[in-house]
N, C-alpha and C. Protein backbone atom coordinates (compact mmCIF):
# COMPACT_ATOMS: atom_id res chain seq x y z
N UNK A 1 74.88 -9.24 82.55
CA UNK A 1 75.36 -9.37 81.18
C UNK A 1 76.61 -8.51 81.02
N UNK A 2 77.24 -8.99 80.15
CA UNK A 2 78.95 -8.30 80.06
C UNK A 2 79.36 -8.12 78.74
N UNK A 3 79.93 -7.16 78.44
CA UNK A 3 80.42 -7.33 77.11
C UNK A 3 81.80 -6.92 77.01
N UNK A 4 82.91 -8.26 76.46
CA UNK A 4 84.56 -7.40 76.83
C UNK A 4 84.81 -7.87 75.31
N UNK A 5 85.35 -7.05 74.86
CA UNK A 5 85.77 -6.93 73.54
C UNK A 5 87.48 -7.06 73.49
N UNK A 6 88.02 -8.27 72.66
CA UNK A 6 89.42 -8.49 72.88
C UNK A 6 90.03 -8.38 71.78
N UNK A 7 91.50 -8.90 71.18
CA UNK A 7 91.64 -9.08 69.39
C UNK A 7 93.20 -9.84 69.71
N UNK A 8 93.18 -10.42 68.22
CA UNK A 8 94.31 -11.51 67.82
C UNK A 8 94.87 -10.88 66.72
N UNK A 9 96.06 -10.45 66.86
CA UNK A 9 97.21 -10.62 65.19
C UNK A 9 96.92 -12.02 64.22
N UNK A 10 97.29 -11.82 62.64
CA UNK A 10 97.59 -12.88 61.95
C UNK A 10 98.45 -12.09 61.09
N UNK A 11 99.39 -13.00 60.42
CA UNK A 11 100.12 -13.09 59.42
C UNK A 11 99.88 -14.01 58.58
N UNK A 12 99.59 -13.23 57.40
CA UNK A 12 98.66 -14.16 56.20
C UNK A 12 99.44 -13.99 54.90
N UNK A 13 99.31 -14.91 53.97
CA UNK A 13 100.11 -14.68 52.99
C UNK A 13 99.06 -14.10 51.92
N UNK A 14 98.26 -13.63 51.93
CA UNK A 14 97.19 -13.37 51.07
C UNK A 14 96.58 -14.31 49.82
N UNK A 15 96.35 -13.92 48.82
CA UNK A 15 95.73 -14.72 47.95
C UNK A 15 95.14 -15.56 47.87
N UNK A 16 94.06 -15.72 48.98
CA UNK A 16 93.00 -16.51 49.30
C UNK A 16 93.58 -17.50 50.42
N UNK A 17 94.55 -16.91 51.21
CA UNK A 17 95.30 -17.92 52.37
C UNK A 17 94.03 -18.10 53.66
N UNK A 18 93.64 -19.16 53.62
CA UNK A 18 92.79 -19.61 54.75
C UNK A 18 93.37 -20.16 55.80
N UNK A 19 92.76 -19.79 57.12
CA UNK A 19 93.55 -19.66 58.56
C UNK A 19 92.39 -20.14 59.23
N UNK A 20 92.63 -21.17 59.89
CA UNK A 20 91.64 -21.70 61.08
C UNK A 20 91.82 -20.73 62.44
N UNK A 21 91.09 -20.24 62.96
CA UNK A 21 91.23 -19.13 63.88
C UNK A 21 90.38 -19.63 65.07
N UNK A 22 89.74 -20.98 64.84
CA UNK A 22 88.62 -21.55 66.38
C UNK A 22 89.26 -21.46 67.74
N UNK A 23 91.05 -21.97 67.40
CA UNK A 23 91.04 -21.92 68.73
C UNK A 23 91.42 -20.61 69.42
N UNK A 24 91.93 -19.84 68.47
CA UNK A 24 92.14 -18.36 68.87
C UNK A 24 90.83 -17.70 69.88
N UNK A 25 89.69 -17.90 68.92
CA UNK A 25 88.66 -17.16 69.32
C UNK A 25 87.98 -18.18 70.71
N UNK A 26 88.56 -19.54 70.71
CA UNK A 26 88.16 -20.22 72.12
C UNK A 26 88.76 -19.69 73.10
N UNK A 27 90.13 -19.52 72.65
CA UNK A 27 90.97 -19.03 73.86
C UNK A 27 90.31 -17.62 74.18
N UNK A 28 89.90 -17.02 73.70
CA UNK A 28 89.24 -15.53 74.02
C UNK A 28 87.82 -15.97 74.70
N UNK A 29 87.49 -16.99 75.06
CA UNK A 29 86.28 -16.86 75.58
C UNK A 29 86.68 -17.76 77.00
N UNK A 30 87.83 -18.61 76.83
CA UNK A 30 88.33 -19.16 78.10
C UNK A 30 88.95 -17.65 79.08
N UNK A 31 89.32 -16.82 78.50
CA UNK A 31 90.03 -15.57 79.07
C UNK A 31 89.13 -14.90 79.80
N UNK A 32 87.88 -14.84 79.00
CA UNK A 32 86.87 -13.89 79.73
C UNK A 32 85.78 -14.37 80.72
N UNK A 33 86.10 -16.02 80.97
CA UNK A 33 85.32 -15.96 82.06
C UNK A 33 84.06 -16.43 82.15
N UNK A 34 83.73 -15.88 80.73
CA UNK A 34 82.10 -15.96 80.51
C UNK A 34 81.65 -17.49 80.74
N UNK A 35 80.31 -17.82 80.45
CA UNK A 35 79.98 -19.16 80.41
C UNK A 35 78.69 -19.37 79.42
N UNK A 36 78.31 -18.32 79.36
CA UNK A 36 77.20 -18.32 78.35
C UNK A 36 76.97 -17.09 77.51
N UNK A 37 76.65 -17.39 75.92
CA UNK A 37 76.86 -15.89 75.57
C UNK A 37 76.81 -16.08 73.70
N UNK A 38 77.13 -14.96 73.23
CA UNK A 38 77.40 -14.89 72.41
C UNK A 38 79.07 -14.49 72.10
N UNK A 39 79.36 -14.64 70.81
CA UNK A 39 80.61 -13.85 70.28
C UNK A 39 80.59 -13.35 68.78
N UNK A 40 81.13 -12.10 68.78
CA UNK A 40 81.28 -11.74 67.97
C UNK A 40 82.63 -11.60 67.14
N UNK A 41 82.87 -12.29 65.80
CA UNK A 41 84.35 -12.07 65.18
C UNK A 41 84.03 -11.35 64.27
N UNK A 42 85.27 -10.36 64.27
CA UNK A 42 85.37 -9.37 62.83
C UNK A 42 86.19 -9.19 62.54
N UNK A 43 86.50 -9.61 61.02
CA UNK A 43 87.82 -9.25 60.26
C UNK A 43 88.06 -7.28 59.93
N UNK A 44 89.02 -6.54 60.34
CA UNK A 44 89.47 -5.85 60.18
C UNK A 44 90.11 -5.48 58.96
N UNK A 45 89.70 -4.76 58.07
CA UNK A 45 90.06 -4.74 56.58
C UNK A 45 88.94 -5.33 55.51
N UNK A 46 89.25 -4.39 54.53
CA UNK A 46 87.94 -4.40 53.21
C UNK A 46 88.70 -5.71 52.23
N UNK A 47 89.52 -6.46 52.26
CA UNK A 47 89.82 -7.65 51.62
C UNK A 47 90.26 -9.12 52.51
N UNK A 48 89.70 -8.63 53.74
CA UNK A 48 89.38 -10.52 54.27
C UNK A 48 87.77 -10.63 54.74
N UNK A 49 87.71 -11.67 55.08
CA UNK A 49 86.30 -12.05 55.77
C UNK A 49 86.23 -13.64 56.27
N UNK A 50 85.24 -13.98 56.84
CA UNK A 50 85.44 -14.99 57.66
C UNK A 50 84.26 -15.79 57.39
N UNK A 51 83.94 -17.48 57.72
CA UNK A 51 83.28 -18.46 57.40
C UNK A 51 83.73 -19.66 58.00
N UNK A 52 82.81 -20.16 57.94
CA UNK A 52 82.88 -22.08 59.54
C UNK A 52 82.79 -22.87 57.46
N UNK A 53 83.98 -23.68 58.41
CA UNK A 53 83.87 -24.72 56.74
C UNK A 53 84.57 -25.98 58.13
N UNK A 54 84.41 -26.98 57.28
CA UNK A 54 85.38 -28.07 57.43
C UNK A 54 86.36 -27.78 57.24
N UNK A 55 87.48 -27.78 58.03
CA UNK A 55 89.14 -27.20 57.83
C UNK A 55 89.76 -28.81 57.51
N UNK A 56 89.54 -28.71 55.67
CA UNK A 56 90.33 -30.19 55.54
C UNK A 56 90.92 -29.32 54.33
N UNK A 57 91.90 -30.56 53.60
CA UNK A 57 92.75 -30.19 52.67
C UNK A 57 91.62 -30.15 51.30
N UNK A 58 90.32 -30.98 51.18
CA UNK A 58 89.75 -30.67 49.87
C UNK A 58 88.84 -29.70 49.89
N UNK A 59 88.50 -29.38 51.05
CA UNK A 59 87.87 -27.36 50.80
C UNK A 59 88.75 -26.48 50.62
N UNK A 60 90.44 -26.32 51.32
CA UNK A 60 90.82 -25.39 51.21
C UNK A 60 91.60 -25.75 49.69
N UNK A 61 91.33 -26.27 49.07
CA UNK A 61 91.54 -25.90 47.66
C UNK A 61 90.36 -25.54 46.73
N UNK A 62 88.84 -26.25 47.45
CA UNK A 62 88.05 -25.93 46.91
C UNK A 62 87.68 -24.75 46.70
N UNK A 63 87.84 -24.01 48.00
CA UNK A 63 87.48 -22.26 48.37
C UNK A 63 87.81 -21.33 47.72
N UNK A 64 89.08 -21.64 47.13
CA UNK A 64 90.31 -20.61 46.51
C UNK A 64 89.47 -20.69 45.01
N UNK A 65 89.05 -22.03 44.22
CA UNK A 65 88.86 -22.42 43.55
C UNK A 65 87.72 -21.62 42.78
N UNK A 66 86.58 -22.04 43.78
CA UNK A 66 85.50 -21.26 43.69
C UNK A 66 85.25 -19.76 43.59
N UNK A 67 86.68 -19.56 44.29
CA UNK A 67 86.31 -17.91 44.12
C UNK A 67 86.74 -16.91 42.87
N UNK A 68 88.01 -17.86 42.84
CA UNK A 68 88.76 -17.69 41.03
C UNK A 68 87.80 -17.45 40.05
N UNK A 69 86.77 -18.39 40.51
CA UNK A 69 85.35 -19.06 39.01
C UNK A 69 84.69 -17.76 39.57
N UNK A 70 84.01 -17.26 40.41
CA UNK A 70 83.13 -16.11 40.30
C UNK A 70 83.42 -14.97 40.70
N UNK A 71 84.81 -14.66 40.94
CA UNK A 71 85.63 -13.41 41.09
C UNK A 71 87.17 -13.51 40.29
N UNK A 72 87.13 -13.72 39.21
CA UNK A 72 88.53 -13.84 38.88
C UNK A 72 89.42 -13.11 38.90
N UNK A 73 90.78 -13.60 39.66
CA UNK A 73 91.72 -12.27 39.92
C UNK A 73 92.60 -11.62 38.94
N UNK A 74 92.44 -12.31 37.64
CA UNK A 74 93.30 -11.94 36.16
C UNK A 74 92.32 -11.02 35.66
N UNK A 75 90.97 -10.37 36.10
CA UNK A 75 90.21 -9.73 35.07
C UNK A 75 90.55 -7.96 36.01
N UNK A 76 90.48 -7.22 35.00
CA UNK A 76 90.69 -5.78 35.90
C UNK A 76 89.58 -5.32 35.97
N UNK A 77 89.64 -4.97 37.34
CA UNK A 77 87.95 -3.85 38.02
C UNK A 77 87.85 -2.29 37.79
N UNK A 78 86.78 -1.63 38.40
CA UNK A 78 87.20 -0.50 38.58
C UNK A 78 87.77 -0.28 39.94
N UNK A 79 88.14 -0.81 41.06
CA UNK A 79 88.69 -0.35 41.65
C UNK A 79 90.04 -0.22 41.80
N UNK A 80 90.48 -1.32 40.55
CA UNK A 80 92.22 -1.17 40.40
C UNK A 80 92.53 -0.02 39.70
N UNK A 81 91.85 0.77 38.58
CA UNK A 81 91.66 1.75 38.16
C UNK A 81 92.10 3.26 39.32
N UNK A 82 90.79 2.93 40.19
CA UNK A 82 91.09 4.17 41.34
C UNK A 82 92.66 4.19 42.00
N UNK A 83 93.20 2.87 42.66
CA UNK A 83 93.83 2.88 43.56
C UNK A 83 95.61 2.06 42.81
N UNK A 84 94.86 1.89 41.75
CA UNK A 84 96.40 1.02 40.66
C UNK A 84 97.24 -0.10 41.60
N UNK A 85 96.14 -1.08 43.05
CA UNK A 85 96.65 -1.81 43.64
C UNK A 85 96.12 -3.49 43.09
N UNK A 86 95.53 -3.39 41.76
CA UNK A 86 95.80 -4.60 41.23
C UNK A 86 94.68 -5.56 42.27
N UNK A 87 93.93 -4.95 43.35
CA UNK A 87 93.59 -6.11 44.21
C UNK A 87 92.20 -5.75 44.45
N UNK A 88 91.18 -5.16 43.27
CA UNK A 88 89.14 -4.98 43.00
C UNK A 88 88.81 -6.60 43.24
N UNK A 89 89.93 -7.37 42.71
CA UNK A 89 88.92 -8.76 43.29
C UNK A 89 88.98 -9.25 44.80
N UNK A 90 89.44 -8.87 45.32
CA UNK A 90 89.88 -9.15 46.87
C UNK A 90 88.97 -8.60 47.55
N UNK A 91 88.51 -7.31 47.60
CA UNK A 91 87.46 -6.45 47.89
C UNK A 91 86.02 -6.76 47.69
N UNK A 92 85.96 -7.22 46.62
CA UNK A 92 84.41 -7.79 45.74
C UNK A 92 84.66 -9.36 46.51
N UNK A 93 85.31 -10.03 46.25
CA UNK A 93 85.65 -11.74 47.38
C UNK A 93 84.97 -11.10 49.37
N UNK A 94 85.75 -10.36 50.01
CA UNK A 94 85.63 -10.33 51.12
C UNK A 94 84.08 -9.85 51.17
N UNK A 95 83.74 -8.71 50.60
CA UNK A 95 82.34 -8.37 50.68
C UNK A 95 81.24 -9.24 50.38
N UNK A 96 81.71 -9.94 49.97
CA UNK A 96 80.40 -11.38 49.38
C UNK A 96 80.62 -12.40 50.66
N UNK A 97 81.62 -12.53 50.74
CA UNK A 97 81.77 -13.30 52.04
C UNK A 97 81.47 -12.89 53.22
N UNK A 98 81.84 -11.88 54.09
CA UNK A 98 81.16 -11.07 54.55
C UNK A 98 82.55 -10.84 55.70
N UNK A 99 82.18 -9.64 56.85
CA UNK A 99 83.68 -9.56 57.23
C UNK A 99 83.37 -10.03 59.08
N UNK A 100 82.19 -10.73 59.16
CA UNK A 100 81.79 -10.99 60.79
C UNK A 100 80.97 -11.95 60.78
N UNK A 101 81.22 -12.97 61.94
CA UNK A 101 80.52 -14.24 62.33
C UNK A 101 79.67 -13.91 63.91
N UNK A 102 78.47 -14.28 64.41
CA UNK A 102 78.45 -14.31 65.07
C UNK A 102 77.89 -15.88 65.70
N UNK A 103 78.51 -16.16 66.99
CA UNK A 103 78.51 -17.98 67.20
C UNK A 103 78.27 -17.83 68.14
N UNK A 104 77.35 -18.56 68.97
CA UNK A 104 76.82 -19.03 70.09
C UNK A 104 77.93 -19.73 71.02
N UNK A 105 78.03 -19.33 72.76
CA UNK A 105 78.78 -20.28 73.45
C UNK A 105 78.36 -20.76 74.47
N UNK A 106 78.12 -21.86 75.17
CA UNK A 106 77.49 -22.32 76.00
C UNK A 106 78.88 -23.17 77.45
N UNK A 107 78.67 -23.33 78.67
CA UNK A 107 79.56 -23.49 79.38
C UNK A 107 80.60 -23.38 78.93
N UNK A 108 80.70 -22.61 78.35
CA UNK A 108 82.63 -21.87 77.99
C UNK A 108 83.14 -22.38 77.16
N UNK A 109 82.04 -23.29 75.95
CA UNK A 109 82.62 -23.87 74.92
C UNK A 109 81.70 -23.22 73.61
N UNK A 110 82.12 -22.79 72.92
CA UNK A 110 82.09 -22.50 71.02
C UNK A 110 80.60 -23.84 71.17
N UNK A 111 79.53 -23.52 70.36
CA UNK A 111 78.45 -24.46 70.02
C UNK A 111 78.77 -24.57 68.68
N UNK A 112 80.06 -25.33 68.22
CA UNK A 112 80.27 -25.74 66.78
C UNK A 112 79.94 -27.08 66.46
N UNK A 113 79.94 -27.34 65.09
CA UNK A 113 79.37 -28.42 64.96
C UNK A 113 80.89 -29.69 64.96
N UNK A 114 80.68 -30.82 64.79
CA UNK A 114 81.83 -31.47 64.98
C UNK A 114 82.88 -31.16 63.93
N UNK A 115 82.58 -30.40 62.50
CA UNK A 115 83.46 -30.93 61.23
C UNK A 115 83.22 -29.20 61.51
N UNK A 116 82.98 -28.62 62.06
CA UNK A 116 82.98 -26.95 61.86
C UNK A 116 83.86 -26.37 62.62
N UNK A 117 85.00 -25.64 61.74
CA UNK A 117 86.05 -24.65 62.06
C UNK A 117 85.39 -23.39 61.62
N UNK A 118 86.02 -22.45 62.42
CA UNK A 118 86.15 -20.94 61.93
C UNK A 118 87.01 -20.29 61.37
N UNK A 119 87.19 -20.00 60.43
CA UNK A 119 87.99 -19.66 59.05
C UNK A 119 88.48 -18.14 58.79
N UNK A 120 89.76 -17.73 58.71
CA UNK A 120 89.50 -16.06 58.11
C UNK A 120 90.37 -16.45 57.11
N UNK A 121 89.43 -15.58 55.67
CA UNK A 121 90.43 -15.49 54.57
C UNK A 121 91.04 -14.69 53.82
N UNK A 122 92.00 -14.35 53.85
CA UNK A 122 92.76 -13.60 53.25
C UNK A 122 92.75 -13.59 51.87
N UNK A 123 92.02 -12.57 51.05
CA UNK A 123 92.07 -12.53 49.94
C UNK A 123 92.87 -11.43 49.24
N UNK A 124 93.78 -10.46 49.27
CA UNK A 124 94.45 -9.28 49.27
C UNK A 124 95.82 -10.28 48.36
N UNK A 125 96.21 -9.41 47.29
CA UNK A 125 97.29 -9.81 46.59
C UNK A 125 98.46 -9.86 46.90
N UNK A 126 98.77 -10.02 48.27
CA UNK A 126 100.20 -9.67 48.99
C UNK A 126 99.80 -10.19 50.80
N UNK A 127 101.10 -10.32 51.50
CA UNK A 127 100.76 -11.15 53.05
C UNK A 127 100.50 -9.35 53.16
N UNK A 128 99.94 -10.11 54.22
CA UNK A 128 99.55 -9.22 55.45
C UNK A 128 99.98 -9.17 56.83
N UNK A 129 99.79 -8.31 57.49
CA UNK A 129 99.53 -8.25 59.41
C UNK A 129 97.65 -7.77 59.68
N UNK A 130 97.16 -8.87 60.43
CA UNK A 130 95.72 -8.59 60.37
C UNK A 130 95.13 -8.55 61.39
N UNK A 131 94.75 -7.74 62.02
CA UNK A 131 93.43 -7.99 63.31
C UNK A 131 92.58 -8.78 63.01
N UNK A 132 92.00 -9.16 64.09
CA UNK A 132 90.46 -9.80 64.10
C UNK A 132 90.17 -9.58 66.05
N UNK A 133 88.68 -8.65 65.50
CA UNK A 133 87.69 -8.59 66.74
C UNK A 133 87.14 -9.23 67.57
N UNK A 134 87.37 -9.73 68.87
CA UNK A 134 86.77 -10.87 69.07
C UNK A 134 85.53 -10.05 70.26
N UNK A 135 84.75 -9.95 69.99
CA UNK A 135 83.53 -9.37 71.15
C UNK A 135 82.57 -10.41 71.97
N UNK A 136 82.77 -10.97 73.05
CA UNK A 136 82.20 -11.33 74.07
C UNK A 136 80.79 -10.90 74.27
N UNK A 137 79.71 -11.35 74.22
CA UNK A 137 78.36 -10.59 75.10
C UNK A 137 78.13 -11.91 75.85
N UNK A 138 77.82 -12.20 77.45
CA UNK A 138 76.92 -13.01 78.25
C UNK A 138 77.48 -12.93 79.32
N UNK A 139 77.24 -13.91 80.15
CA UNK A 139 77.53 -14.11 81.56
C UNK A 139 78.21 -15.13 82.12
């Protein structure tokens, strides 16, 4: 059993900018060799997080949509209070979403489903430069 832990840059425009990242994190498992295993992705930072959706044009308006309705970014938090960066809903968005996937891989391929991408979203009021973790465990 092996465990190699790798990572990918993004440049995101924030405000709920969704990024298909599958083949990123394929290419990290073609690199390592492995053939069977798990992986682990983790968004780096307290305002993104990650999720497998259908990567079509009527979720990624839906997503943004949805999150407006139960995190709205016009209402002020207390954490804009602490830090006067305008961005408590971005924080409260990524934490509900959560900031790590973990996905099964079998002969050196991702066990996704056919309409299932892997998603990171940028929810932060401004672009970014972003890591993401990609951790290997198998053989």
């Amino acid at each position: 059993m092996k465990i190699i832990s790798k990572s990918f840059e993004l440049k995101t425009k924030g405000n709920t900018d969704i990024i298909d990242i599958t083949s990123k994190v394929q290419e990290k498992i073609n690199e390592s060799g492995l053939k069977e295993g798990n992986v682990l992705v983790f968004a780096v930072g307290s305002t993104a997080g990650l999720t497998t959706v259908e990567y079509e044009p009527g979720l990624l308006k839906d997503l943004p949509e949805i999150f407006e309705k139960i995190i709205p970014s016009n209402k002020s938090y207390h954490h804009d209070k602490t830090w006067g960066d305008g961005n408590g809903y971005s924080h409260l968005r990524a934490s509900i979403l959560g900031a790590s996937l973990q996905i099964p891989f079998s002969e050196g391929r991702l066990l996704l489903g056919t309409w299932q991408q892997i998603v990171f979203i940028d929810f932060d009021n401004r672009a970014r430069s972003r890591k993401v973790i990609v951790q290997l465990i198998g053989e």
